[in-house]
Protein backbone atom coordinates (compact mmCIF):
# COMPACT_ATOMS: atom_id res chain seq x y z
CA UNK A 1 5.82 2.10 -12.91
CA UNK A 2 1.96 1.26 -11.95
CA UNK A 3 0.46 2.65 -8.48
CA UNK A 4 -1.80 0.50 -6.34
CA UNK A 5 -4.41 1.23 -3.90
CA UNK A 6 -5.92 -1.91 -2.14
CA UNK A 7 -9.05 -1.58 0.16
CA UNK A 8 -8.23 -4.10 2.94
CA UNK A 9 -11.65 -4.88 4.98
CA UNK A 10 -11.85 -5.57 8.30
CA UNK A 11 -12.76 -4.63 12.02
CA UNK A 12 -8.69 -5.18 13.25
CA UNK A 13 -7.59 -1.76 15.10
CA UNK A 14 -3.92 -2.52 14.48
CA UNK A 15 -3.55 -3.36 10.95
CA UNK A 16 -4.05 -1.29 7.96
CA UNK A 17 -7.14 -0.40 5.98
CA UNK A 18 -5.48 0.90 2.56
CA UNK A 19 -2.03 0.04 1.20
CA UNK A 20 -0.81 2.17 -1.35
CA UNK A 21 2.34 0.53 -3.87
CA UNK A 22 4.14 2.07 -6.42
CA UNK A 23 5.27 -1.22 -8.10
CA UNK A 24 8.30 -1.47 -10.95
CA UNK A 25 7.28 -3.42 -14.15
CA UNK A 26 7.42 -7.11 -12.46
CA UNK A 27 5.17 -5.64 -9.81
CA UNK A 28 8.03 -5.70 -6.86
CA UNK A 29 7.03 -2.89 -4.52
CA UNK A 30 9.65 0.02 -4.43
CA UNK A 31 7.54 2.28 -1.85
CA UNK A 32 4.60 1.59 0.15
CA UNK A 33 2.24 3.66 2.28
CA UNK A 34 -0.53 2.18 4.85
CA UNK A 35 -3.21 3.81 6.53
CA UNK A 36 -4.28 2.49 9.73
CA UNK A 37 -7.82 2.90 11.27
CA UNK A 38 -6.83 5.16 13.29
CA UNK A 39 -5.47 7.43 10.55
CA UNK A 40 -1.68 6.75 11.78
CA UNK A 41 0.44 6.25 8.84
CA UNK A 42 3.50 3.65 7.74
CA UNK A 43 5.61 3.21 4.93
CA UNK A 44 8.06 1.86 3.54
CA UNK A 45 10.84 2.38 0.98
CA UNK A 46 14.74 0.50 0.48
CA UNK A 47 15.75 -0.58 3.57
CA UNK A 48 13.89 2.30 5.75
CA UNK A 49 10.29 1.85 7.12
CA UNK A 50 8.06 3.54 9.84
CA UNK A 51 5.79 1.38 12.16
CA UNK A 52 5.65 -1.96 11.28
CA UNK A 53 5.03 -1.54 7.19
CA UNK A 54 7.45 -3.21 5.42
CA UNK A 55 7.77 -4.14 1.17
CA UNK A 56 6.70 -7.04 0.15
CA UNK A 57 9.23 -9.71 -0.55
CA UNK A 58 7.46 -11.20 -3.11
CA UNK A 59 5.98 -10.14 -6.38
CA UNK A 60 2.45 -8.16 -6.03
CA UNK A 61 -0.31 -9.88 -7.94
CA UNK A 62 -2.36 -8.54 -10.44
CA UNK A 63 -5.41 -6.83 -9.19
CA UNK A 64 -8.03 -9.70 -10.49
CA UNK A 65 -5.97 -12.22 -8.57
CA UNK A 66 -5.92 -9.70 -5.60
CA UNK A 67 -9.99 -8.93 -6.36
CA UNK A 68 -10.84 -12.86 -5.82
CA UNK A 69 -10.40 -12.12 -2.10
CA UNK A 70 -13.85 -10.17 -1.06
CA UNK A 71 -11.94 -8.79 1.73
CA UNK A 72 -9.73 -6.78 -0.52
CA UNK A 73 -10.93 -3.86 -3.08
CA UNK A 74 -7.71 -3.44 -5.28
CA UNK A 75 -7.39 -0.15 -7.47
CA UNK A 76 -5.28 1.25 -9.99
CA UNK A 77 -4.16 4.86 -9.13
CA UNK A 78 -2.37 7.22 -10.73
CA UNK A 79 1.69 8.79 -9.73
CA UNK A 80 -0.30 11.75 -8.30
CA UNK A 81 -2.04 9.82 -6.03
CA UNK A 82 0.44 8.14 -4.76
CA UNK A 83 2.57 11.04 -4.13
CA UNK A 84 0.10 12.75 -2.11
CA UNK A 85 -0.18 10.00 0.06
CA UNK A 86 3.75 9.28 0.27
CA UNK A 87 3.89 12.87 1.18
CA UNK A 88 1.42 12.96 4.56
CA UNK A 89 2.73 9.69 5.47
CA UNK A 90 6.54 11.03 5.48
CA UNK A 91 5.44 13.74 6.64
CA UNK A 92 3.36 12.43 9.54
């Protein structure tokens, strides 16, 4: 498993400013968790979603190929992370 964090920047109110993945080993998204501006919270896991977040159909790229886009700051984080985020955002 490898756990994402992408910066996404820009002034939209109704789309997400960090996506959180917890990707398998051929990067296909399994979970997901966004944060909006607002601080409202989606995700996404299986066939279950809150809000408007959904997986990714495709394959996620690897975080140079994501990088070569200024407007988004990808990260490696760790399961931890993750978690705590899945957690408020189920929560929420």
């Amino acid at each position: 498993m490898k756990y994402l964090k992408v910066k996404w920047l820009h002034d939209f109110d109704d789309e997400p400013v960090l996506l959180y993945s917890e990707l398998t080993d051929d990067r296909s998204e399994l979970r997901k968790v966004e944060v909006f501006p607002n601080g409202d919270f989606g995700y996404a896991y299986d066939d279950k979603f809150k809000g408007t977040t959904q997986l990714s159909d495709t394959t996620i790229p690897l975080e140079d190929e994501i990088a070569e886009d200024p407007q988004f700051v990808p990260e490696v984080i760790t399961k931890a992370e993750f978690e705590e985020m899945w957690v408020k955002a189920t929560a929420a």
